[in-house]
PDB file of N, CA and C in Angstrom:
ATOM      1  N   UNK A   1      -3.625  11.116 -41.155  1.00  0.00           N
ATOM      2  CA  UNK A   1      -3.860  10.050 -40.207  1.00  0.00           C
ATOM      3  C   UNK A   1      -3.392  10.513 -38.822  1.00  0.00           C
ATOM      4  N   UNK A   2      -3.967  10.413 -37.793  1.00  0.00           N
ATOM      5  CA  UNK A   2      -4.213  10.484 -36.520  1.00  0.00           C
ATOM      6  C   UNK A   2      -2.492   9.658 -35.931  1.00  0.00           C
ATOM      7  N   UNK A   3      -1.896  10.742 -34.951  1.00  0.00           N
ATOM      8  CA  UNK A   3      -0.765   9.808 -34.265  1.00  0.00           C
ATOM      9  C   UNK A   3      -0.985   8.347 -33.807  1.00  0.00           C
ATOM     10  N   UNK A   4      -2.179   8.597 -33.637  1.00  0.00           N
ATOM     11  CA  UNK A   4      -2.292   6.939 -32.681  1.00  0.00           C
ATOM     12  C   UNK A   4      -3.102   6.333 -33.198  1.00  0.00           C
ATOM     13  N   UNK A   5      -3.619   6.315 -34.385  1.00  0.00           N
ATOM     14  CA  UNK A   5      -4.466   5.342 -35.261  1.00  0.00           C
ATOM     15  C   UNK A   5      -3.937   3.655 -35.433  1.00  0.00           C
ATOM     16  N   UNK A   6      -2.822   3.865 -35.710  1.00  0.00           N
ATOM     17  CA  UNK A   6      -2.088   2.427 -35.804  1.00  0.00           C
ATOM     18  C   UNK A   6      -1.654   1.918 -35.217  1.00  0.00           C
ATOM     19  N   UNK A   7      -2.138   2.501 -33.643  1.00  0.00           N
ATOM     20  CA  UNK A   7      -1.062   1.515 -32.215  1.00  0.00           C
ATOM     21  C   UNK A   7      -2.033   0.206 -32.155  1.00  0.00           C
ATOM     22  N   UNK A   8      -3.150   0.054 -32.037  1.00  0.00           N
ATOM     23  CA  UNK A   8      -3.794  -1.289 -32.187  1.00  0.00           C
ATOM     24  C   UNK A   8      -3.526  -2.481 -32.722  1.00  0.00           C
ATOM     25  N   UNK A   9      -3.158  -1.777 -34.515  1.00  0.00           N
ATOM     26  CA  UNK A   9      -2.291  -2.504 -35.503  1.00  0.00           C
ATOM     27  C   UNK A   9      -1.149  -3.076 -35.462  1.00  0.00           C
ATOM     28  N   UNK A  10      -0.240  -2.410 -34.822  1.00  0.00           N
ATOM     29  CA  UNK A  10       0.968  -2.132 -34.795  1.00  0.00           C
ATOM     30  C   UNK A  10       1.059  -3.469 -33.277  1.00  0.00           C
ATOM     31  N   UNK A  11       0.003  -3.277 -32.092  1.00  0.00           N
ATOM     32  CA  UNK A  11       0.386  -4.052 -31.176  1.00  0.00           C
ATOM     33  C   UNK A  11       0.234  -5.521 -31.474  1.00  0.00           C
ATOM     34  N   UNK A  12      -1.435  -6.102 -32.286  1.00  0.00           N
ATOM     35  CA  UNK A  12      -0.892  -7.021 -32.409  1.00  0.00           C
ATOM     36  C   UNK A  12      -0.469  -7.678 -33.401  1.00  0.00           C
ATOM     37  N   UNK A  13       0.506  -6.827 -34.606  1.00  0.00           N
ATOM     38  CA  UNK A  13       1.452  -7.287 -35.442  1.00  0.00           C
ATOM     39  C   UNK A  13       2.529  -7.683 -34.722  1.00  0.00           C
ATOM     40  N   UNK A  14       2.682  -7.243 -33.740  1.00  0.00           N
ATOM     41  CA  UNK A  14       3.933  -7.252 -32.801  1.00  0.00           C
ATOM     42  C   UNK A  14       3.907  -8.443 -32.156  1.00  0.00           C
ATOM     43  N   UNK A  15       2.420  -8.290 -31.172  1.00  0.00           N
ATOM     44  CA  UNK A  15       2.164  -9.697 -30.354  1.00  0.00           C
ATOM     45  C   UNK A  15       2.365 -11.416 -31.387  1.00  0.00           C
ATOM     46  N   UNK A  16       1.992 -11.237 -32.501  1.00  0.00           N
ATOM     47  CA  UNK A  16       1.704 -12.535 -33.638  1.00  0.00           C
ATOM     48  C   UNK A  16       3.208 -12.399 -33.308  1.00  0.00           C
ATOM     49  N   UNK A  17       4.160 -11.613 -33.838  1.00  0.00           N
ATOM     50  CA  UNK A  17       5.524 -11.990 -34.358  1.00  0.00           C
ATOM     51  C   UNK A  17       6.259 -12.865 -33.540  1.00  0.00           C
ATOM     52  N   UNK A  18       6.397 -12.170 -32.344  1.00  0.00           N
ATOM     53  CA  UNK A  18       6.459 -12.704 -30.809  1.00  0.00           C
ATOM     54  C   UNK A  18       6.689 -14.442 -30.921  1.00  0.00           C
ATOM     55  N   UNK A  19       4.834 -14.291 -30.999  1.00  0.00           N
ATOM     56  CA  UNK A  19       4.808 -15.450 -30.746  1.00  0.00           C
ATOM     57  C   UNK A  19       5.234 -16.391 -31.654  1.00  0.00           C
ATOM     58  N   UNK A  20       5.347 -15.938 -33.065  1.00  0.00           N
ATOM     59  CA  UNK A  20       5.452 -16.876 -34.210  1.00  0.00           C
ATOM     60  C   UNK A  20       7.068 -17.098 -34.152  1.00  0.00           C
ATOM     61  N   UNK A  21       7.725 -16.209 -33.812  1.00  0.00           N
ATOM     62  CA  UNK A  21       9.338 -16.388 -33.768  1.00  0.00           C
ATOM     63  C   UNK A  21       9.575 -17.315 -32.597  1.00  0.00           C
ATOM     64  N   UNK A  22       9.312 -17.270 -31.102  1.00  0.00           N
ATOM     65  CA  UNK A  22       9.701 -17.776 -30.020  1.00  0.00           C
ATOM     66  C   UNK A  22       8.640 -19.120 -30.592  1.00  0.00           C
ATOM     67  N   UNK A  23       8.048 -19.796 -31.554  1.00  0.00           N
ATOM     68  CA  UNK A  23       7.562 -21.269 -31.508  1.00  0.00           C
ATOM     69  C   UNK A  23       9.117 -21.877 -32.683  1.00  0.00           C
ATOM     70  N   UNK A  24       9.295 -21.266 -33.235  1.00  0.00           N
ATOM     71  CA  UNK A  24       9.978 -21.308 -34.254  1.00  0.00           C
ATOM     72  C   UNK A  24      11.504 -21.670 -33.679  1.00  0.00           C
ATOM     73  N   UNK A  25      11.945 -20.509 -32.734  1.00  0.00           N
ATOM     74  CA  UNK A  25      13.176 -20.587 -32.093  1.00  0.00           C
ATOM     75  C   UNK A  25      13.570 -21.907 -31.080  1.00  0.00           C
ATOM     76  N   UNK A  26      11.924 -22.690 -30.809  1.00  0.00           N
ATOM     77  CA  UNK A  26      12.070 -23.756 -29.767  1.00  0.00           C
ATOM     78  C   UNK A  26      12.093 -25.077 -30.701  1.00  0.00           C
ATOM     79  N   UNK A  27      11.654 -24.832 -32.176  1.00  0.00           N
ATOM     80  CA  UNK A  27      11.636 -26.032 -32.789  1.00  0.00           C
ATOM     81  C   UNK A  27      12.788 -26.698 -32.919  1.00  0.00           C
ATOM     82  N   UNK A  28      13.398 -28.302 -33.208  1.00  0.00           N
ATOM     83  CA  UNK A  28      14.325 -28.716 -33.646  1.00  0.00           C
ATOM     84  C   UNK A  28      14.971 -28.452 -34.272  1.00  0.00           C
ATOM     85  N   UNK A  29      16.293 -28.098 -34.294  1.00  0.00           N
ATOM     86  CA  UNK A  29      16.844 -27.662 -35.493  1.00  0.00           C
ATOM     87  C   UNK A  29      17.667 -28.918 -36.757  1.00  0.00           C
ATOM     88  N   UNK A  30      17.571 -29.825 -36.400  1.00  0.00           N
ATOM     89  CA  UNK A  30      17.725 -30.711 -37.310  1.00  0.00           C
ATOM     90  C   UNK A  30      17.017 -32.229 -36.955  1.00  0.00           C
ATOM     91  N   UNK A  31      17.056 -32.795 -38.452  1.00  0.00           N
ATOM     92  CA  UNK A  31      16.253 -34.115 -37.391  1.00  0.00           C
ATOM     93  C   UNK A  31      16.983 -35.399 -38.393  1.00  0.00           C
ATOM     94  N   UNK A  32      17.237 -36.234 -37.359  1.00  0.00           N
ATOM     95  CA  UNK A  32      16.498 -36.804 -36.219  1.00  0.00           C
ATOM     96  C   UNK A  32      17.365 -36.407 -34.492  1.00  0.00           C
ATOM     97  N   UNK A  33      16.222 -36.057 -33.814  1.00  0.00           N
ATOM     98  CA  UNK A  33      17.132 -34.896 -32.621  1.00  0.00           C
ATOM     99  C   UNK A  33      17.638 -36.731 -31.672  1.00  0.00           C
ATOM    100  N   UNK A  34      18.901 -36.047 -31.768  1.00  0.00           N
ATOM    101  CA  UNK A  34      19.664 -37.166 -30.562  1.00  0.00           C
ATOM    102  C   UNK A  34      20.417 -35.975 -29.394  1.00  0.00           C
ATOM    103  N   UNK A  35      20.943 -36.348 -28.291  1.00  0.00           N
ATOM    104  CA  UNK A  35      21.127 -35.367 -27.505  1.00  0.00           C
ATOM    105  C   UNK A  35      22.071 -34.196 -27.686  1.00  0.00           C
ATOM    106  N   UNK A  36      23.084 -34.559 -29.241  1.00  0.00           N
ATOM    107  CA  UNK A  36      24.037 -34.044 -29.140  1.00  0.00           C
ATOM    108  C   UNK A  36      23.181 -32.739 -30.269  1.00  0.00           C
ATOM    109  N   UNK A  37      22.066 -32.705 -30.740  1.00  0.00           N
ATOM    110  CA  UNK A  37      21.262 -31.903 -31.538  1.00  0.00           C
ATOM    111  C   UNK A  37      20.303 -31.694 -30.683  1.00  0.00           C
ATOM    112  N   UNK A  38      19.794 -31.902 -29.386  1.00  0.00           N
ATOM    113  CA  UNK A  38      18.784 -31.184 -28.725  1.00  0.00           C
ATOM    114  C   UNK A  38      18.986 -30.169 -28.852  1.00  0.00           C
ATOM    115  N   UNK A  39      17.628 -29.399 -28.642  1.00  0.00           N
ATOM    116  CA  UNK A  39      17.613 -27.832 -28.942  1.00  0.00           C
ATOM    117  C   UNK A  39      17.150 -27.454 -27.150  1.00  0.00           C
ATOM    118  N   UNK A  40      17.497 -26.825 -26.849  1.00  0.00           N
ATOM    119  CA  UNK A  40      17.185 -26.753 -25.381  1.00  0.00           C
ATOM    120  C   UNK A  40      16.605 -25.265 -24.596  1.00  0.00           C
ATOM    121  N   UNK A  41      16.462 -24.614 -26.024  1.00  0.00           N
ATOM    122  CA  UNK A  41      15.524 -23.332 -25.546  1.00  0.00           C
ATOM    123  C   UNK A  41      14.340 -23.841 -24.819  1.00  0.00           C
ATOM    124  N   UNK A  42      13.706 -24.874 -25.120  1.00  0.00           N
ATOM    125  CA  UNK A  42      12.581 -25.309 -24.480  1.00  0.00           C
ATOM    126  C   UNK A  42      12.202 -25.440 -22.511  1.00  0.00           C
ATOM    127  N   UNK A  43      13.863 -26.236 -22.600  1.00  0.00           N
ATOM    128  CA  UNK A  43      13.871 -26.294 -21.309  1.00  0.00           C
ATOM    129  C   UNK A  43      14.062 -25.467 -20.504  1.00  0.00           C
ATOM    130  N   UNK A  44      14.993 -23.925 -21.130  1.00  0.00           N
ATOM    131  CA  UNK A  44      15.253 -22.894 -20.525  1.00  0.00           C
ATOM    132  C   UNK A  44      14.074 -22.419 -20.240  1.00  0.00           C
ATOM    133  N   UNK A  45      13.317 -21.948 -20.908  1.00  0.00           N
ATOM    134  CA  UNK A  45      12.062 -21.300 -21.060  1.00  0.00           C
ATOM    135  C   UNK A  45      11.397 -21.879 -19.918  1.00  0.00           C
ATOM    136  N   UNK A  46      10.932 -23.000 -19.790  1.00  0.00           N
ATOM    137  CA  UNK A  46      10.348 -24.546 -18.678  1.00  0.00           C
ATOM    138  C   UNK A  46      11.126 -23.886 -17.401  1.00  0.00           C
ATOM    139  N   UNK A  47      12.321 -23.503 -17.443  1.00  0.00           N
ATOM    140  CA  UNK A  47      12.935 -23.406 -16.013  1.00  0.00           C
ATOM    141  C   UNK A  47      12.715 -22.181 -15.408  1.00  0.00           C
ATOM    142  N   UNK A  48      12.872 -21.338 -16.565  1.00  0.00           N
ATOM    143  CA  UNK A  48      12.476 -19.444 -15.885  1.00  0.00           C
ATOM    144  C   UNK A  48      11.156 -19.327 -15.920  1.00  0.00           C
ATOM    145  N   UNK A  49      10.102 -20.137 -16.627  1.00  0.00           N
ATOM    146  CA  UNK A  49       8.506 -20.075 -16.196  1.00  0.00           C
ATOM    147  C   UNK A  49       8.574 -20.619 -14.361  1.00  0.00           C
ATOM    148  N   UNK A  50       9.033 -22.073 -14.358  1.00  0.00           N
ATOM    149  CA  UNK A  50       8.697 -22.306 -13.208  1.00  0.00           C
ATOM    150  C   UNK A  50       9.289 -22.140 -12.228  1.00  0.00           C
ATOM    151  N   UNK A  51      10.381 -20.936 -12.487  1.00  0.00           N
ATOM    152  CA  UNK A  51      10.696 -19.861 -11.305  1.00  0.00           C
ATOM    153  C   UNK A  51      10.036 -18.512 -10.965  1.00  0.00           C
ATOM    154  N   UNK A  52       9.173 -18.160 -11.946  1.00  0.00           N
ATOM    155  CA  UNK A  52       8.353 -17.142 -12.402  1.00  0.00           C
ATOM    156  C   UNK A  52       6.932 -17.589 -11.200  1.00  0.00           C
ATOM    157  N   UNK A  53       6.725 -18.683 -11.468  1.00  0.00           N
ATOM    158  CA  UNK A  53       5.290 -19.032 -11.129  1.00  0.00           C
ATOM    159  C   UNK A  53       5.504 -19.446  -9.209  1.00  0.00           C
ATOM    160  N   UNK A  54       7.043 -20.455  -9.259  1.00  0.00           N
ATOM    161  CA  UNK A  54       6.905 -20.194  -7.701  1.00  0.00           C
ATOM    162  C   UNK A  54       7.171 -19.345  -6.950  1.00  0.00           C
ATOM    163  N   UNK A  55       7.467 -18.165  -7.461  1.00  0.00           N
ATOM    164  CA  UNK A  55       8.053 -16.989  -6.878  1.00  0.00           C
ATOM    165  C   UNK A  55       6.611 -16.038  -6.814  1.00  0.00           C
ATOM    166  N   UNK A  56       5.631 -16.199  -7.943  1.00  0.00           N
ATOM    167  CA  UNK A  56       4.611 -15.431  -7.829  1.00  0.00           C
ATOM    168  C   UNK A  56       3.544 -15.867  -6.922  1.00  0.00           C
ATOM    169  N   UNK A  57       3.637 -18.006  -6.635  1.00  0.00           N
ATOM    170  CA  UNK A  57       2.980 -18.334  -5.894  1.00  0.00           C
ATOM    171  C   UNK A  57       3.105 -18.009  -4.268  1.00  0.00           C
ATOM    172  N   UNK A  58       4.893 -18.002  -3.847  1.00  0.00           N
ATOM    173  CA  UNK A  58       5.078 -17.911  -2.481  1.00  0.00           C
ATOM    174  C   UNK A  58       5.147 -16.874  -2.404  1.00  0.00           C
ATOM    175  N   UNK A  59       5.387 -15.525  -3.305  1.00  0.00           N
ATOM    176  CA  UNK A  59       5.186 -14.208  -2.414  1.00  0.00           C
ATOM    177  C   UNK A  59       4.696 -13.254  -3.400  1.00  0.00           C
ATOM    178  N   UNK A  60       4.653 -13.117  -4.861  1.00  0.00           N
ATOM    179  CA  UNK A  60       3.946 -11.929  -5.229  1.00  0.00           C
ATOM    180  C   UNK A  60       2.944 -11.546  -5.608  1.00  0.00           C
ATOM    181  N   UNK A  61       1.848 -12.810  -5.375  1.00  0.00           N
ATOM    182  CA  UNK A  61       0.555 -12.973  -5.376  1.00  0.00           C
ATOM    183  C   UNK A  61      -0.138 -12.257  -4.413  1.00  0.00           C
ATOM    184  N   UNK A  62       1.084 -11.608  -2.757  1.00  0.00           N
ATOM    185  CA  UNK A  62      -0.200 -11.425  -1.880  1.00  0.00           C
ATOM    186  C   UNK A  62       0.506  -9.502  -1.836  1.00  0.00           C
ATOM    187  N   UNK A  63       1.564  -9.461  -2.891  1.00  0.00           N
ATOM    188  CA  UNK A  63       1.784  -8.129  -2.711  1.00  0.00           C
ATOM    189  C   UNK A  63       1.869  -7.146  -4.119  1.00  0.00           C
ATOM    190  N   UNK A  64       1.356  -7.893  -4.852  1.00  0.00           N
ATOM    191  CA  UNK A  64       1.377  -7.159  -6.643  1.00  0.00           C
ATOM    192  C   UNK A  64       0.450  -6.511  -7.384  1.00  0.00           C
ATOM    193  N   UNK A  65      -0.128  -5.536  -7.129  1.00  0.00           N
ATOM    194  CA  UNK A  65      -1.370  -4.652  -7.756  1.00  0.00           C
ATOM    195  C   UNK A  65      -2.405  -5.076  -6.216  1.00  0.00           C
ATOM    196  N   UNK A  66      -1.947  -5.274  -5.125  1.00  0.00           N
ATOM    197  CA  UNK A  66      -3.096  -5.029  -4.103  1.00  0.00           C
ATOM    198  C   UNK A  66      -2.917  -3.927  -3.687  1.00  0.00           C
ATOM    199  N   UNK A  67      -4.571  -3.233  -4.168  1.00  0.00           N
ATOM    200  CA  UNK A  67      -4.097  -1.930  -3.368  1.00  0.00           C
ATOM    201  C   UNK A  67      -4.200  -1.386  -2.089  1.00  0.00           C
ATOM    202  N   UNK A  68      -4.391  -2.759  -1.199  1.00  0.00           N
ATOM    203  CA  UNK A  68      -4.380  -2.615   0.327  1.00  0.00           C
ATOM    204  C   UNK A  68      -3.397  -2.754   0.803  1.00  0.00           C
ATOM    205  N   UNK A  69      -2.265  -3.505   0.295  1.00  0.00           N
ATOM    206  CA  UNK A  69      -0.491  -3.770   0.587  1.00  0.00           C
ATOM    207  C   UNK A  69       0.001  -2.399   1.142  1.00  0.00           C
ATOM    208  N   UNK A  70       0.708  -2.636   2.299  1.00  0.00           N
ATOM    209  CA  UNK A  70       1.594  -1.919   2.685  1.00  0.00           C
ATOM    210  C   UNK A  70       2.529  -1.278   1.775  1.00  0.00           C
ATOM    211  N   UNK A  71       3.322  -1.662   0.993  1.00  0.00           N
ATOM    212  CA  UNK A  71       4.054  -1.728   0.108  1.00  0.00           C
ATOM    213  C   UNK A  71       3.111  -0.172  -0.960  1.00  0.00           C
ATOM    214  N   UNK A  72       2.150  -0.727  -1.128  1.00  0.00           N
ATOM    215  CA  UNK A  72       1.326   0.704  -2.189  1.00  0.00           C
ATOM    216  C   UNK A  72       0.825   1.243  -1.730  1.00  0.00           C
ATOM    217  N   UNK A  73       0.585   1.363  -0.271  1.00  0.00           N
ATOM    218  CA  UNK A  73      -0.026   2.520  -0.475  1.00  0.00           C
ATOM    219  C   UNK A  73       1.607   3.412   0.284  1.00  0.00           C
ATOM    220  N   UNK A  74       2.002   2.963   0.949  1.00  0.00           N
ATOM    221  CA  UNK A  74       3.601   3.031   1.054  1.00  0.00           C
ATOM    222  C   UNK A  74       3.938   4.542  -0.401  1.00  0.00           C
ATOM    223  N   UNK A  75       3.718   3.607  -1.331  1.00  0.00           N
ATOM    224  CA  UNK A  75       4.113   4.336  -2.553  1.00  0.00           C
ATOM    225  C   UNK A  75       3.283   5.445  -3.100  1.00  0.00           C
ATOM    226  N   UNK A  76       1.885   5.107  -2.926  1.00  0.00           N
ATOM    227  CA  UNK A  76       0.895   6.167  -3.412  1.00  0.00           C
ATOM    228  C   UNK A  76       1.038   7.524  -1.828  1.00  0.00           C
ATOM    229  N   UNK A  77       1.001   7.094  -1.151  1.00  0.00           N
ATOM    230  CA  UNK A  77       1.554   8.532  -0.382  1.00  0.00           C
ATOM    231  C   UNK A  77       2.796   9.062  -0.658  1.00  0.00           C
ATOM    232  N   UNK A  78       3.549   8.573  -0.993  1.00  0.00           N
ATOM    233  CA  UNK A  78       5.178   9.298  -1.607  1.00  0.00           C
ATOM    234  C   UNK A  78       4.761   9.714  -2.828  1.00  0.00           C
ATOM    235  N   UNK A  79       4.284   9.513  -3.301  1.00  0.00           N
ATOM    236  CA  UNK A  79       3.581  10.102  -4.712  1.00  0.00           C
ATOM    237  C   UNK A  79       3.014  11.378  -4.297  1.00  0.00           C
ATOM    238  N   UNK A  80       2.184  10.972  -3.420  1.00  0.00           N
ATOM    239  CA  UNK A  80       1.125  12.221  -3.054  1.00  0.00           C
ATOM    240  C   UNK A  80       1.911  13.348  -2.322  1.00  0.00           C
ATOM    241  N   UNK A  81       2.859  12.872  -1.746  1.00  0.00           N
ATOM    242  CA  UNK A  81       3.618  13.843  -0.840  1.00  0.00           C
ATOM    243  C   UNK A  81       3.090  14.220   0.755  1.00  0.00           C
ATOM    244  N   UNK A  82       2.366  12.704   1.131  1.00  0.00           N
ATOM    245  CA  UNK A  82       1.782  12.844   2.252  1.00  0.00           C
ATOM    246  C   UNK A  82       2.493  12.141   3.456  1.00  0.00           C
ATOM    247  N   UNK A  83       2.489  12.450   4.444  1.00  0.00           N
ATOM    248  CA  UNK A  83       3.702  12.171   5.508  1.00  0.00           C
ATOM    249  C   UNK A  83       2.809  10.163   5.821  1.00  0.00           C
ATOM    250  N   UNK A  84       4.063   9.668   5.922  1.00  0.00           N
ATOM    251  CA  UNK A  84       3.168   7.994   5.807  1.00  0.00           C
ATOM    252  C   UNK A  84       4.364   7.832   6.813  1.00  0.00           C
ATOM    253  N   UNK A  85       3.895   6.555   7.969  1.00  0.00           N
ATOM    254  CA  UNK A  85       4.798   6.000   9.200  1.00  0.00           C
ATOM    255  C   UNK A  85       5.973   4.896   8.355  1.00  0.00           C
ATOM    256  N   UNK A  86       5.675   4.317   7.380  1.00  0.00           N
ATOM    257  CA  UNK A  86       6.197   3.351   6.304  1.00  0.00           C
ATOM    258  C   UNK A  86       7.572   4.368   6.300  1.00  0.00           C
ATOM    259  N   UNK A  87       7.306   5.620   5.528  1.00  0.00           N
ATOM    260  CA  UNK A  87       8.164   6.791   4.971  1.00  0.00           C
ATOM    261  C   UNK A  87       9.246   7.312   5.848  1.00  0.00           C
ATOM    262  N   UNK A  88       8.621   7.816   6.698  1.00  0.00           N
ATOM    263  CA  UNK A  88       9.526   8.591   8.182  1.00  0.00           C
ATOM    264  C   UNK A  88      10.223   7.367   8.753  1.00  0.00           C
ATOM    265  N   UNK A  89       9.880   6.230   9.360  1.00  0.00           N
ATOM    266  CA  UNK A  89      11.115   4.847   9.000  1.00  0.00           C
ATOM    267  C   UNK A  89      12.056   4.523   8.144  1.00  0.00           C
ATOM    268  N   UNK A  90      11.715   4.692   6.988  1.00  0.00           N
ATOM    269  CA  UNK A  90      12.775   4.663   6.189  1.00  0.00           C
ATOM    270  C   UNK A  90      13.995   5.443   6.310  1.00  0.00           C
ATOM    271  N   UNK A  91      13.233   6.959   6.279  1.00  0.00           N
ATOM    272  CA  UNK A  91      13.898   7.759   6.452  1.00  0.00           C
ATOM    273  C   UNK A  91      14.978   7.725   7.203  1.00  0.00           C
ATOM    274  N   UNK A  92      14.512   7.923   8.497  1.00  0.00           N
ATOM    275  CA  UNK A  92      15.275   6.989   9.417  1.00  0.00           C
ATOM    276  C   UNK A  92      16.767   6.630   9.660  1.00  0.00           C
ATOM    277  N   UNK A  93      16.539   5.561   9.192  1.00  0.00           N
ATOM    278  CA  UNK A  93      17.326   4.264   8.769  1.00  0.00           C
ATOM    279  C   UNK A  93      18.364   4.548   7.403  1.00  0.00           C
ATOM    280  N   UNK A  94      17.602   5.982   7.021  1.00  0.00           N
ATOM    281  CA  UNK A  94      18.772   6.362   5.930  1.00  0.00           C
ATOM    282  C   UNK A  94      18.518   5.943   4.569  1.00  0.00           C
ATOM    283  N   UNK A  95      17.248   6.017   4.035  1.00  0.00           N
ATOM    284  CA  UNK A  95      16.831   5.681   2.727  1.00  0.00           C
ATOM    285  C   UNK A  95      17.014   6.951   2.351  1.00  0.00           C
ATOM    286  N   UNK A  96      17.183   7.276   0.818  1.00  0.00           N
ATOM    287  CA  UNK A  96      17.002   8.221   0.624  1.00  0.00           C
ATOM    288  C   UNK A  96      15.979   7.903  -1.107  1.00  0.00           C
ATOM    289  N   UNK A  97      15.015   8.474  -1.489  1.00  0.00           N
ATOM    290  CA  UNK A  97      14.533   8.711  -3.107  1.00  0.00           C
ATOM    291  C   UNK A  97      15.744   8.762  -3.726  1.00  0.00           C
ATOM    292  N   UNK A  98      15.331   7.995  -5.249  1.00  0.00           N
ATOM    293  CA  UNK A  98      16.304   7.821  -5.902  1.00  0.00           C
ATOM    294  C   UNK A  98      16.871   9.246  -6.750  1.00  0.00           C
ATOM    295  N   UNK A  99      15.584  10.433  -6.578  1.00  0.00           N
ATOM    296  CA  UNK A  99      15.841  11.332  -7.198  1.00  0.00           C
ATOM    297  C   UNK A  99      15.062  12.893  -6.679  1.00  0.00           C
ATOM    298  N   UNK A 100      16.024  13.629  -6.343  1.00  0.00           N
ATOM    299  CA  UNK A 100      14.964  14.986  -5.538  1.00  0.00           C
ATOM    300  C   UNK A 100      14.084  15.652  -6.486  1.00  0.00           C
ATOM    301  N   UNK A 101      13.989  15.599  -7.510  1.00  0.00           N
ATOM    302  CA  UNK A 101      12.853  16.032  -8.160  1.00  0.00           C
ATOM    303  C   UNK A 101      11.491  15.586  -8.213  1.00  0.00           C
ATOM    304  N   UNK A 102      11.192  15.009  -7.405  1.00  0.00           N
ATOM    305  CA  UNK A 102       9.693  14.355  -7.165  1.00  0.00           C
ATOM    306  C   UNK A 102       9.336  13.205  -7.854  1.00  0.00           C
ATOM    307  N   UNK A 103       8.422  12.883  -7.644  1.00  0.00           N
ATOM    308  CA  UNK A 103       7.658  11.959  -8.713  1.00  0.00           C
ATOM    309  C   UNK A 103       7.486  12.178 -10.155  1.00  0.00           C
ATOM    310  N   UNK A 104       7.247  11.142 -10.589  1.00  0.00           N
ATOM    311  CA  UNK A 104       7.483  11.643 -12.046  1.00  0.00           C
ATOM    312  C   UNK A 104       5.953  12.290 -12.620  1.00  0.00           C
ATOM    313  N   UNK A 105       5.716  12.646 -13.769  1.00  0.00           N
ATOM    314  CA  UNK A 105       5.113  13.192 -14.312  1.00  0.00           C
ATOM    315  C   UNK A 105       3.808  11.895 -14.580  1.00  0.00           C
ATOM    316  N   UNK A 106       2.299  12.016 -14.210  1.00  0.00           N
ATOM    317  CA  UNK A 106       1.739  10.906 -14.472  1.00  0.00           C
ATOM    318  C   UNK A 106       1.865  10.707 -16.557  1.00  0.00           C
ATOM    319  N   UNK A 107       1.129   9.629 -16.134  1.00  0.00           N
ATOM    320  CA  UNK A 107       1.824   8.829 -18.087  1.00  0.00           C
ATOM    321  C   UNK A 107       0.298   9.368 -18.694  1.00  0.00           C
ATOM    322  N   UNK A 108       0.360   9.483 -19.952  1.00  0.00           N
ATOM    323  CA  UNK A 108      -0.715   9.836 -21.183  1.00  0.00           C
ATOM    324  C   UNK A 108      -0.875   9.027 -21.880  1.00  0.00           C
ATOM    325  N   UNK A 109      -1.999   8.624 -22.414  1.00  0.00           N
ATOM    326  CA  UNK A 109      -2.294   8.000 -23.073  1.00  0.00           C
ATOM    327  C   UNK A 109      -2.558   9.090 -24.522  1.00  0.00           C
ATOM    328  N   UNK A 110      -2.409   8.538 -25.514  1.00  0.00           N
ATOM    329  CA  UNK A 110      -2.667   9.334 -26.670  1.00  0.00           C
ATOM    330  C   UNK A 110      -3.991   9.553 -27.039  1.00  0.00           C
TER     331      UNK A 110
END
């Protein structure tokens, strides 16, 4: 059998579990629920979604996989190793890469 025959399988055995555990983990845990037995994963979950969503509405909607953003192409010339005005500012100002060995190695797919 092929290394990567069973990543398909394997992903959404993974994805079902996911989901079948986190419905499970929000259910009641005893009943009849009064406040001192609320289960309150629910609401957590409710609170970091709708910090998720206004944070993606007021700002990372207009800067997250656009590949006209300052911000990427910012990054795809540091990749490339091409002199960018973004870059030489930084510089500057005293940024330094987190690591002198370049960019990393692009990713493979199997």
């Amino acid at each position: 059998m092929a290394p990567g025959a069973l990543v398909g399988v394997v992903g959404v055995v993974a994805v079902t579990w996911v989901g079948v555990i986190t419905v499970l983990f929000m259910l009641p845990q005893v009943s009849p629920v009064t406040w001192e037995t609320f289960n309150y994963a629910p609401v957590a979950v409710l609170v970091v979604l709708g910090f998720a969503a206004t944070w993606w509405l007021a700002s990372a909607r207009h800067w997250f996989l656009n590949p006209d953003h300052e911000r990427t192409i910012a990054r795809d010339a540091a990749r490339a190793g091409a002199p960018n005005r973004w870059i030489r500012s930084t510089a500057a100002r005293g940024f330094r890469e987190s690591s002198s060995r370049g960019p990393p190695p692009p990713l493979t797919w199997p």
